[in-house]
N, C-alpha and C. Protein backbone atom coordinates (compact mmCIF):
# COMPACT_ATOMS: atom_id res chain seq x y z
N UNK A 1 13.97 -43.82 66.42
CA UNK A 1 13.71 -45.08 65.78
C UNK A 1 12.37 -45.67 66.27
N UNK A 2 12.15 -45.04 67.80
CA UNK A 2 11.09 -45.84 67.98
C UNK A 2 9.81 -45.37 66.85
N UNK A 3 9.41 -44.02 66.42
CA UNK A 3 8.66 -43.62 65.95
C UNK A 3 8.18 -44.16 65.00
N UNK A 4 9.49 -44.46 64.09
CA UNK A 4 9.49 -45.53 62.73
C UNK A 4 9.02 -46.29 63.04
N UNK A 5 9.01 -47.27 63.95
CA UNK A 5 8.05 -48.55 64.20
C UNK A 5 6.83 -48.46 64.62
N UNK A 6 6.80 -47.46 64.95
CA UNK A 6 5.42 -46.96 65.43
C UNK A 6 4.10 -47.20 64.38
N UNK A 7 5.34 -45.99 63.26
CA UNK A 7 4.53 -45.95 62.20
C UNK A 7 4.38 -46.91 61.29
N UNK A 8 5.47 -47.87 61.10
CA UNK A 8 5.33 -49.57 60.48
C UNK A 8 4.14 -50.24 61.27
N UNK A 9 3.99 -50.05 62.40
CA UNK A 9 3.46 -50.91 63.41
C UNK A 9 1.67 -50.39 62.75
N UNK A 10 1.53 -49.32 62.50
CA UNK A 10 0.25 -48.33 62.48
C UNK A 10 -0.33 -49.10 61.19
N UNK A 11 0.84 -49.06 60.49
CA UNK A 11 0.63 -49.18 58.90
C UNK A 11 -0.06 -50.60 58.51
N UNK A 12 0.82 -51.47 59.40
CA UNK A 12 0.62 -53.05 59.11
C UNK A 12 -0.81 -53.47 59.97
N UNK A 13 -1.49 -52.64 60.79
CA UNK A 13 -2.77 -52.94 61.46
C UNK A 13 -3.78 -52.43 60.89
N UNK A 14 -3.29 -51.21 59.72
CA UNK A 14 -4.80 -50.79 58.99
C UNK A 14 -4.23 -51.88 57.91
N UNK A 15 -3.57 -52.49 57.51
CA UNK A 15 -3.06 -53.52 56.24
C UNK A 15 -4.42 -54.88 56.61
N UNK A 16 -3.79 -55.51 57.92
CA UNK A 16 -4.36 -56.66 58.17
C UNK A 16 -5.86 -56.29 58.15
N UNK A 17 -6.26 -54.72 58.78
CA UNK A 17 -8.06 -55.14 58.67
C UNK A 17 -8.39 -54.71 57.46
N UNK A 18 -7.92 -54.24 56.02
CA UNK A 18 -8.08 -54.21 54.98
C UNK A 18 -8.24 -55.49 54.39
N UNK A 19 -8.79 -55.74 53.79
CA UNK A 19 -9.03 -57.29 52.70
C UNK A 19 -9.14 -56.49 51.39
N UNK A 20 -8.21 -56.05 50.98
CA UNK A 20 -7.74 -55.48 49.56
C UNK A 20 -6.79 -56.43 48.85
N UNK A 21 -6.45 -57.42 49.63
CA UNK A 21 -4.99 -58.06 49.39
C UNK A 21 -3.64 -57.59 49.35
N UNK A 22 -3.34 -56.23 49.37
CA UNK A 22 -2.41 -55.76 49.98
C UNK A 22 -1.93 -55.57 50.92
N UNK A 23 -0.48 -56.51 51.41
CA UNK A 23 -0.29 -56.70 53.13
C UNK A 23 1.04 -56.11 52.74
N UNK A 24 0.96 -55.41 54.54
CA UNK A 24 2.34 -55.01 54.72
C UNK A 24 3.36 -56.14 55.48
N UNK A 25 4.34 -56.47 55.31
CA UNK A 25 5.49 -57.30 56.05
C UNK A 25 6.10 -56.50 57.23
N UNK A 26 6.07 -57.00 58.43
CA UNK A 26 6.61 -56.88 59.23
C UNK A 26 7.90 -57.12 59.61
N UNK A 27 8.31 -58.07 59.07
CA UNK A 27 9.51 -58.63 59.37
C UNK A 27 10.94 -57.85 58.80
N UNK A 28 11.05 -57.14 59.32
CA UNK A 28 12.67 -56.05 58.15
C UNK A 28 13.29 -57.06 58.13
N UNK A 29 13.85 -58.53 58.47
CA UNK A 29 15.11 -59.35 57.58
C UNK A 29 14.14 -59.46 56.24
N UNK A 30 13.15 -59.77 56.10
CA UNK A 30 12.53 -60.61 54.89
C UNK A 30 12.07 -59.48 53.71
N UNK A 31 11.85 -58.55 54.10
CA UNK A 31 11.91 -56.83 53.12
C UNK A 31 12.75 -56.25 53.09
N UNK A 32 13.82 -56.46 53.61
CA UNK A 32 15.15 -56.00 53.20
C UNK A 32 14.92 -54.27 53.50
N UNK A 33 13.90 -54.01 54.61
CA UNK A 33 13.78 -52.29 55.13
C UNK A 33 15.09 -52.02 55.31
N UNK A 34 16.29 -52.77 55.97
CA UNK A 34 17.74 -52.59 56.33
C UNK A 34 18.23 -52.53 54.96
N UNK A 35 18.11 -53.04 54.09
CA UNK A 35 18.85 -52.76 52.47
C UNK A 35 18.95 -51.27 51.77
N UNK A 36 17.35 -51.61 52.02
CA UNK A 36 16.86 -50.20 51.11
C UNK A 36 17.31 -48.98 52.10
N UNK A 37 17.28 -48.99 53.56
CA UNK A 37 17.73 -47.88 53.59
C UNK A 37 19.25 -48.04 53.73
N UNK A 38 20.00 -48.44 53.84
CA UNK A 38 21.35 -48.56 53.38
C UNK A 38 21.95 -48.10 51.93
N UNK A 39 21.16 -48.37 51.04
CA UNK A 39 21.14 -48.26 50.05
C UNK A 39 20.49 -47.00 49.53
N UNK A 40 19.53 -46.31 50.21
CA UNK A 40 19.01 -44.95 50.75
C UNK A 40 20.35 -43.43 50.91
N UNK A 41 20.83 -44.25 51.87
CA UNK A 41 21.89 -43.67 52.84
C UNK A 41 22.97 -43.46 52.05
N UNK A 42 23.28 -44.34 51.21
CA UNK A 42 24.54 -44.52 50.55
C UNK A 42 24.36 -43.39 49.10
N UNK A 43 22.79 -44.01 48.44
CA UNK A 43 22.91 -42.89 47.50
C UNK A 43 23.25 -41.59 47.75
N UNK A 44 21.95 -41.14 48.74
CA UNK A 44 22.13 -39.68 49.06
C UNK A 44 23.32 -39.09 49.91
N UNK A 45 24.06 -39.81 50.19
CA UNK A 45 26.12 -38.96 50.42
C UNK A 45 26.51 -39.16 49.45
N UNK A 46 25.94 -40.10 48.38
CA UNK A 46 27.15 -39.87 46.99
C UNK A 46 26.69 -38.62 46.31
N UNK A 47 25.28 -39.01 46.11
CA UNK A 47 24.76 -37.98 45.13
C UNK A 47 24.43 -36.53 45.85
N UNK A 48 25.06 -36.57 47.39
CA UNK A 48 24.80 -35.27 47.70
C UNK A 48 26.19 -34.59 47.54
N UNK A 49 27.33 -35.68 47.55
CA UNK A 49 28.40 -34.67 46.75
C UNK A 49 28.70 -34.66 45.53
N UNK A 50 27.95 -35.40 44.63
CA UNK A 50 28.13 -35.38 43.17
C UNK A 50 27.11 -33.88 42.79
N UNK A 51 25.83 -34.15 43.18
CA UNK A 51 24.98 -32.78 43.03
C UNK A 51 25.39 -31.60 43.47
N UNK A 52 26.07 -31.63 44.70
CA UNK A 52 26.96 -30.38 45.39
C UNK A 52 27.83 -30.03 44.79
N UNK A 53 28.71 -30.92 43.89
CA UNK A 53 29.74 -29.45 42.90
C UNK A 53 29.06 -29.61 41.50
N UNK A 54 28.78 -30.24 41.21
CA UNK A 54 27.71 -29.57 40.05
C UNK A 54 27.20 -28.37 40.20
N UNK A 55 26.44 -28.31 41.24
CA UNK A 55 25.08 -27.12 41.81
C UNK A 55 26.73 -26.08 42.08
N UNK A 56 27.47 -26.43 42.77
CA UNK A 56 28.73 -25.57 43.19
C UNK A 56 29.34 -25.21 41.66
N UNK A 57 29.55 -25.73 41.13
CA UNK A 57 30.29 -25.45 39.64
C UNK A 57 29.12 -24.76 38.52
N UNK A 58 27.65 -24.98 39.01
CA UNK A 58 26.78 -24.12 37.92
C UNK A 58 26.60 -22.43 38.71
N UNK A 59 26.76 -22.45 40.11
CA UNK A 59 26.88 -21.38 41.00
C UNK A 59 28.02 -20.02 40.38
N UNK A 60 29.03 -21.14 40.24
CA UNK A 60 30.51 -20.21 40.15
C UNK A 60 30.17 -19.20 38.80
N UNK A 61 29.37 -20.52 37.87
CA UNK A 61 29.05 -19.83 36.24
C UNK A 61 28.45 -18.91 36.25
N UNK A 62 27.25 -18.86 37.11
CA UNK A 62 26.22 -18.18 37.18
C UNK A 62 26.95 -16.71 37.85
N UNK A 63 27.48 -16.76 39.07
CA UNK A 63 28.54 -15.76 39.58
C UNK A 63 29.45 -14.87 38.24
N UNK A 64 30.34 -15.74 37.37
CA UNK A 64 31.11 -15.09 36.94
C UNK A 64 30.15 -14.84 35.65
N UNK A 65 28.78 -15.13 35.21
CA UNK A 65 28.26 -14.50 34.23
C UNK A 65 27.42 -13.59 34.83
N UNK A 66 26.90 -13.13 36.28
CA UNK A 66 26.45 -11.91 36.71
C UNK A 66 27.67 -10.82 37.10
N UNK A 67 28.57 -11.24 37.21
CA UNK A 67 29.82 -10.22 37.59
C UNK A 67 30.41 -9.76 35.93
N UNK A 68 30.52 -10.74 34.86
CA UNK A 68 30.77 -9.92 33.31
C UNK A 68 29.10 -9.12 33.15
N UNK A 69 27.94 -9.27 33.48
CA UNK A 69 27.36 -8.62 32.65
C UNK A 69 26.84 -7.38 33.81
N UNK A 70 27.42 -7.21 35.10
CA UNK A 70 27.66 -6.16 35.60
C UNK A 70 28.70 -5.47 35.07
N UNK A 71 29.90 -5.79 34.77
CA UNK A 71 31.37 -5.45 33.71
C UNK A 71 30.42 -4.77 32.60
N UNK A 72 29.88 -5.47 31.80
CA UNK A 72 29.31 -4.89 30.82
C UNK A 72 28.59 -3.89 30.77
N UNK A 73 27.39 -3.61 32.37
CA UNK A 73 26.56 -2.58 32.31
C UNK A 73 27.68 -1.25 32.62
N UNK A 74 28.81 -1.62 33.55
CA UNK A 74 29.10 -0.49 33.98
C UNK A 74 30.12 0.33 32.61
N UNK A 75 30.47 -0.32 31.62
CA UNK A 75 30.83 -0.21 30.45
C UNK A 75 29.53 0.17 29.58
N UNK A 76 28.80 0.01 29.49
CA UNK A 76 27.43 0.53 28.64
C UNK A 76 27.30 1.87 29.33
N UNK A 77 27.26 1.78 30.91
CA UNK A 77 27.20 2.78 31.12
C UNK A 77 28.07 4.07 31.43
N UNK A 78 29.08 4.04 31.26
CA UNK A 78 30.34 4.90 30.72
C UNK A 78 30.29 5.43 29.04
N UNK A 79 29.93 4.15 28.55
CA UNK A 79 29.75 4.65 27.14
C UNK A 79 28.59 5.54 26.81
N UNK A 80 27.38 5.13 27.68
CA UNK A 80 26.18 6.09 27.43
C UNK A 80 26.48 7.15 28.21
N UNK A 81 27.27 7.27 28.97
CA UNK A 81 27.36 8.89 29.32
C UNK A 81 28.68 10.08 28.85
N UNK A 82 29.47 8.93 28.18
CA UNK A 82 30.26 9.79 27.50
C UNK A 82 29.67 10.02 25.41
N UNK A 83 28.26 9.00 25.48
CA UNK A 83 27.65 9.70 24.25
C UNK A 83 26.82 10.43 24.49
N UNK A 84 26.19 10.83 26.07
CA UNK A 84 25.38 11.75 26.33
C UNK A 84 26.56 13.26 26.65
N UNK A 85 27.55 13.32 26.82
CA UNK A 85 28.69 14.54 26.76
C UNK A 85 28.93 14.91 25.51
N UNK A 86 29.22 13.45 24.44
CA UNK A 86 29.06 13.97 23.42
C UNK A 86 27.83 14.94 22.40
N UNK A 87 26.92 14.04 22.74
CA UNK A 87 25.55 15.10 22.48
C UNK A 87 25.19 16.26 22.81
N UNK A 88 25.97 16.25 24.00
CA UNK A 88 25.10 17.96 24.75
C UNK A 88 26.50 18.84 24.25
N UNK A 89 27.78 18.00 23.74
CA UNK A 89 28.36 19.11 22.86
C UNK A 89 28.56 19.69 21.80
N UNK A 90 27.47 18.24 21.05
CA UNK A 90 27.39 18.68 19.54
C UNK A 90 25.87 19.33 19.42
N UNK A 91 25.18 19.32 20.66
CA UNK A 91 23.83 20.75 21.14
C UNK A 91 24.48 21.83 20.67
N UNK A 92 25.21 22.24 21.77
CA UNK A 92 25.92 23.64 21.77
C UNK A 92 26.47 23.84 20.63
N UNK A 93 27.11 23.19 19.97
CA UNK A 93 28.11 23.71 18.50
C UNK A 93 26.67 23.93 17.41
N UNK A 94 25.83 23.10 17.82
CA UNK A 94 24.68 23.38 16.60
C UNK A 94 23.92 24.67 16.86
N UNK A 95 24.02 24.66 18.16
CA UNK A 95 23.36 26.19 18.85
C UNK A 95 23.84 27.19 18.47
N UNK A 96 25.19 27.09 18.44
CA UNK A 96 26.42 27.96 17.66
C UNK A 96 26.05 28.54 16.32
N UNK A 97 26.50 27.09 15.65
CA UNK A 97 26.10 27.28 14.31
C UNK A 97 24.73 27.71 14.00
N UNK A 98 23.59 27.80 14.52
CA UNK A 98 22.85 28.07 14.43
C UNK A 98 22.43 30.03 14.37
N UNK A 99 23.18 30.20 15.46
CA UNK A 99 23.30 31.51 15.76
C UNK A 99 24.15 32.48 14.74
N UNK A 100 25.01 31.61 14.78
CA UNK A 100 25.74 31.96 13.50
C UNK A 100 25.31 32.46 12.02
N UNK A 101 24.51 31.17 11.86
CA UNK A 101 23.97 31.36 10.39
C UNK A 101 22.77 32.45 10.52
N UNK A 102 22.22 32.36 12.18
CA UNK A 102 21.04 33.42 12.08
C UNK A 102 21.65 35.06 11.84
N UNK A 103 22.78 35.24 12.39
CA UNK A 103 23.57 36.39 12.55
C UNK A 103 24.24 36.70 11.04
N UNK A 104 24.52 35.95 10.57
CA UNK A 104 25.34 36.22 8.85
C UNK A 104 24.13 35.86 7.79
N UNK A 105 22.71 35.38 8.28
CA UNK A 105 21.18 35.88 7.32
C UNK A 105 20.92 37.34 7.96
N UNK A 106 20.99 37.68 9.00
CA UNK A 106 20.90 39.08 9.32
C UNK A 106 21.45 40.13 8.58
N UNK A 107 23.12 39.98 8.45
CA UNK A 107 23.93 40.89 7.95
C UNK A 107 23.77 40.59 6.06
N UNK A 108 23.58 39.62 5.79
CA UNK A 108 23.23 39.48 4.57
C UNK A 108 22.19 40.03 3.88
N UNK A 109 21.01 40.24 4.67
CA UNK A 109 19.80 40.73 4.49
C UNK A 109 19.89 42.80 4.52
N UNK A 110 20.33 42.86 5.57
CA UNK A 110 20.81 44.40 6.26
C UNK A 110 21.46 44.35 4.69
N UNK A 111 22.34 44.00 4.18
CA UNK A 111 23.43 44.44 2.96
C UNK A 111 22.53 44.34 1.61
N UNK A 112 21.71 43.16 1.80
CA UNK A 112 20.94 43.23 0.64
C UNK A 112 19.95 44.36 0.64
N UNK A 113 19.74 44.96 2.02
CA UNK A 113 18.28 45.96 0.95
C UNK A 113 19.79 47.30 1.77
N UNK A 114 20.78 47.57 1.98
CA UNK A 114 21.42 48.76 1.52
C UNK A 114 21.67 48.81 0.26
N UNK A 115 22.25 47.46 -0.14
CA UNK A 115 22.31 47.51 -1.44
C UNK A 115 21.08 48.59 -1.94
N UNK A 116 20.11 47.65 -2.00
CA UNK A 116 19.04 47.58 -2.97
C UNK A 116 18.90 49.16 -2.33
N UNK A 117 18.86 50.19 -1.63
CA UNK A 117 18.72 51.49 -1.22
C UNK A 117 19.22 52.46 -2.14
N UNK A 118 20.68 52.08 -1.80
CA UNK A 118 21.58 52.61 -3.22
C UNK A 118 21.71 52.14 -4.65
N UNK A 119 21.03 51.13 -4.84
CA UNK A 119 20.42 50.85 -5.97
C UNK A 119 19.24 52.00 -6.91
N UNK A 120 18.39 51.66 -5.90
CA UNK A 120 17.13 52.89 -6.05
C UNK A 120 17.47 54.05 -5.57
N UNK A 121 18.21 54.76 -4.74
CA UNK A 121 18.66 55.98 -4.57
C UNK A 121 19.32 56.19 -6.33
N UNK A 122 20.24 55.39 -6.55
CA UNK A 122 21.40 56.18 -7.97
C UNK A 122 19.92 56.02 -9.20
N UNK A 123 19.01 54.88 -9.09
CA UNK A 123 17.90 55.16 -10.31
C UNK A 123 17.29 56.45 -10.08
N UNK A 124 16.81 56.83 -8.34
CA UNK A 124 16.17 57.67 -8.82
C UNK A 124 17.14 58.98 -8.87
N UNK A 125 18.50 59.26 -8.71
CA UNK A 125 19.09 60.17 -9.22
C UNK A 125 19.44 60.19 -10.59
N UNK A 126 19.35 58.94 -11.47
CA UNK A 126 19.67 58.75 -12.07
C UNK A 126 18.56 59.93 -13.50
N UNK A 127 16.79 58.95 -12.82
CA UNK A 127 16.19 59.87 -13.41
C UNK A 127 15.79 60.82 -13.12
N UNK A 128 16.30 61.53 -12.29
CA UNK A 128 15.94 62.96 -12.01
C UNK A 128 17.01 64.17 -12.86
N UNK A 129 18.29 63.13 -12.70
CA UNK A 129 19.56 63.90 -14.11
C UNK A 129 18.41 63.71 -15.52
N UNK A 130 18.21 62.49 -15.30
CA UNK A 130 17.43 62.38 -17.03
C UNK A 130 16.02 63.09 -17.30
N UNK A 131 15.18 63.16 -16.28
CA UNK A 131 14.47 64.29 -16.01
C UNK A 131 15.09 65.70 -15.99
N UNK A 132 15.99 66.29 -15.89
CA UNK A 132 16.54 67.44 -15.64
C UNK A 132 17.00 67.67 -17.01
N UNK A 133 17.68 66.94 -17.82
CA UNK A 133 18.24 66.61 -19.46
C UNK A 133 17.31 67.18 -20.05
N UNK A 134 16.05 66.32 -19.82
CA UNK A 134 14.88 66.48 -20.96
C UNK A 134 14.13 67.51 -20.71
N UNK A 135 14.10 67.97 -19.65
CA UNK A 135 13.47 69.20 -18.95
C UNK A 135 14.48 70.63 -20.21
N UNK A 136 15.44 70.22 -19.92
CA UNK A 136 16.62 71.34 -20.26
C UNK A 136 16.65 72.01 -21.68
N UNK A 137 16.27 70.57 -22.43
CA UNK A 137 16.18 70.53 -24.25
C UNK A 137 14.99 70.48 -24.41
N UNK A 138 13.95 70.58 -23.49
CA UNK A 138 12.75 70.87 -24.08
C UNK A 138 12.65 72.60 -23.81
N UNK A 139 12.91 73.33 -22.93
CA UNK A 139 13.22 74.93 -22.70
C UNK A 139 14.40 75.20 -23.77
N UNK A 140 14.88 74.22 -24.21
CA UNK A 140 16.28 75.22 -25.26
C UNK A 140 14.98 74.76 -26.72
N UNK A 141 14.30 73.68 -27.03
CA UNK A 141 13.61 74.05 -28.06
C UNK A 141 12.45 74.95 -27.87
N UNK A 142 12.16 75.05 -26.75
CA UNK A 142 10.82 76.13 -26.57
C UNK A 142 11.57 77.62 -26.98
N UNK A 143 12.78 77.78 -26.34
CA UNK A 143 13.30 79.20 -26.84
C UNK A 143 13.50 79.07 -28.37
N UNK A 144 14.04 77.94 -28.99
CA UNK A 144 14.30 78.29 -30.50
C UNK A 144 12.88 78.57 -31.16
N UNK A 145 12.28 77.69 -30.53
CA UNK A 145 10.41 77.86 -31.26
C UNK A 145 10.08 79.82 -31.03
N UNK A 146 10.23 79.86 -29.85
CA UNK A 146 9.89 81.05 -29.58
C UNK A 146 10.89 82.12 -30.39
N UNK A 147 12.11 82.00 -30.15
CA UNK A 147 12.87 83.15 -31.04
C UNK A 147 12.71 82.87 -32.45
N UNK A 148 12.66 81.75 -32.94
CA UNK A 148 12.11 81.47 -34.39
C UNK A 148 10.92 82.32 -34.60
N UNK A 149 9.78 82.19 -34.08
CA UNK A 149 8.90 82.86 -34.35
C UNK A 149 8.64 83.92 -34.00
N UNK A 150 9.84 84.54 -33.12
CA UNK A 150 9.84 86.12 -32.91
C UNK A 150 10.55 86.89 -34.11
N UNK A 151 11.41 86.09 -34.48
CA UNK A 151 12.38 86.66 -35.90
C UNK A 151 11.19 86.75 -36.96
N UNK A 152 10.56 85.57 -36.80
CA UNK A 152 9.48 85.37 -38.02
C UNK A 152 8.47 87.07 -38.01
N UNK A 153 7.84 86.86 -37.01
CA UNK A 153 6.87 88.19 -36.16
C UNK A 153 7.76 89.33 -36.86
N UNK A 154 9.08 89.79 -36.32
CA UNK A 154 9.72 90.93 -36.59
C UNK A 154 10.39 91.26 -38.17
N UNK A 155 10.45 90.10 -38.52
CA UNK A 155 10.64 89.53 -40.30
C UNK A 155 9.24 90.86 -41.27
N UNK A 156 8.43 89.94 -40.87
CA UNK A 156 7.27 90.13 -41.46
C UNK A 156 6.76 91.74 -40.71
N UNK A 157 7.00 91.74 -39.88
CA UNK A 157 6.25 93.49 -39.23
C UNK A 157 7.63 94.44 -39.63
N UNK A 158 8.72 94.11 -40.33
CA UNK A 158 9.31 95.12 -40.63
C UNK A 158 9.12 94.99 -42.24
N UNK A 159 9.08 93.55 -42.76
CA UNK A 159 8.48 93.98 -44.22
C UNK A 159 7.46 94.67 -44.62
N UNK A 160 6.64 94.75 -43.75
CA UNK A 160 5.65 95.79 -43.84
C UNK A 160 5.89 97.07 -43.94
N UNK A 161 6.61 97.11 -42.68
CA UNK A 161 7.05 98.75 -42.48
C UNK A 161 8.45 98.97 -43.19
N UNK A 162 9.53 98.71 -43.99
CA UNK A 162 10.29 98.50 -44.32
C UNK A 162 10.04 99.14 -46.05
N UNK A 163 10.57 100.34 -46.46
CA UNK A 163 10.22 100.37 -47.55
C UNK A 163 11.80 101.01 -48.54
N UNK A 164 11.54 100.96 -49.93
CA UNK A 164 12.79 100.71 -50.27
C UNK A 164 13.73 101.88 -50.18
N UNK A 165 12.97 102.74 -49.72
CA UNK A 165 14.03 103.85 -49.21
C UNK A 165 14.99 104.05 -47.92
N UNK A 166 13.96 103.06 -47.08
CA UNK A 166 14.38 102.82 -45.28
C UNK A 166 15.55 101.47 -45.95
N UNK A 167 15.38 100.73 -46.83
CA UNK A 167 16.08 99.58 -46.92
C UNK A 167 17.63 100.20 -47.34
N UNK A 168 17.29 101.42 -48.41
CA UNK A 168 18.93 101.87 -48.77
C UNK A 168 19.70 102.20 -47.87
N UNK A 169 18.70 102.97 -46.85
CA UNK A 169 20.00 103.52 -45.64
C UNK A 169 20.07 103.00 -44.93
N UNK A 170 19.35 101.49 -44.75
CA UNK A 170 20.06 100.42 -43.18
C UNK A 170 21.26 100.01 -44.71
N UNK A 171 21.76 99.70 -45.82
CA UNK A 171 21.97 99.20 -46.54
C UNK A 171 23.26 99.96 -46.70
N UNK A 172 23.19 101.36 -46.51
CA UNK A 172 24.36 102.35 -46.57
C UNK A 172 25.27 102.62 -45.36
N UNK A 173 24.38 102.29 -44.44
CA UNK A 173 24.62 102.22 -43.14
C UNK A 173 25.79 100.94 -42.46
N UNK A 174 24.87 99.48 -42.70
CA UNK A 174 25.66 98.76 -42.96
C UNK A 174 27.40 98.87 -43.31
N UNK A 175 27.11 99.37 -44.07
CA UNK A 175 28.63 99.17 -45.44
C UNK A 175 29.21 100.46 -44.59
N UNK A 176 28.80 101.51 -44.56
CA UNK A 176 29.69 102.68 -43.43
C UNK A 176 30.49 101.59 -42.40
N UNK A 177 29.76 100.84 -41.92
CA UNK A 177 30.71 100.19 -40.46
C UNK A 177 31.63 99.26 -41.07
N UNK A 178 31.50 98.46 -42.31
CA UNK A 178 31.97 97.67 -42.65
C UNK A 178 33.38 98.34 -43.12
N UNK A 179 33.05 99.37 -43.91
CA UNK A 179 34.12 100.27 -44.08
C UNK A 179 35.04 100.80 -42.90
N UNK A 180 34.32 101.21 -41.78
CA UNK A 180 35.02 101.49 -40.84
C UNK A 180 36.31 100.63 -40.64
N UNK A 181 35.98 99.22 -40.32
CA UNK A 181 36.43 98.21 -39.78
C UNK A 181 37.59 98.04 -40.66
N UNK A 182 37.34 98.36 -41.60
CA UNK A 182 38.84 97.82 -42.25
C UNK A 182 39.73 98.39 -42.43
């Protein structure tokens, strides 16, 4: 306490050699220094427990809204790692399927050109029969051409040589066998 007066005491001696017209009072009955701090004193225990559960009751809020949105992360984060399990299993099934479809374009492909092998294998047996056909009937008309015109050749080189006396006895001759036969 003494200090306080000290400093009243300090205050009111730079007051008096000031001529500003602002004086300090010395006297605490007549400034009511005993009021105001009474009245000091009194606010700040009310309002230090009126502010104290306020500040205590915005604390608790603040508490139970960092403890739900820890609730929440550790729930976000359960959920993000059971959609990251889900992902790395719908990886693998696509990996699958993937392999899959690469393996049945493989065998599809392999089948398409056997196919297409025995496709072109039976054409070209096909035309080698039809080559062989036409090959066949062109040698059976080359022989008729040829024996045609060998009959023709032997036609004509025996009409020559053929005279009507040689004609009676292939002619008598003939008819002997015919006779035979019956």
């Amino acid at each position: 306490m003494d200090k306080v007066m000290q400093i009243f005491n300090i205050i009111a001696t730079i007051e008096e050699h000031s001529n500003q017209g602002i004086s300090f009072n010395t006297n605490f009955l007549e400034a009511n220094v005993i009021n105001i701090t009474l009245l000091l004193s009194g606010l700040i225990y009310v309002l230090k427990q009126f502010l104290g559960s306020i500040l205590k009751a915005r604390q608790e809020k603040v508490l139970f809204a960092i403890q739900e949105s820890e609730e929440r992360l550790q729930q976000a984060n359960l959920r993000l790692a059971e959609s990251q399990k889900q992902l790395a299993q719908t990886q693998v099934i696509i990996n699958q399927i993937i392999q899959e479809a690469e393996l049945t374009a493989q065998k599809v492909r392999k089948s398409i050109l056997d196919q297409g092998k025995a496709d072109v294998n039976k054409l070209i047996s096909a035309s080698k029969a039809n080559i062989a056909t036409a090959e066949s009937q062109i040698r059976q008309q080359i022989q008729l051409q040829i024996t045609s015109l060998a009959i023709k050749r032997v036609t004509l080189q025996l009409q020559k040589q053929i005279t009507p006396s040689i004609q009676a006895k292939i002619i008598d001759n003939n008819i002997a066998q015919l006779g035979g036969r019956l």
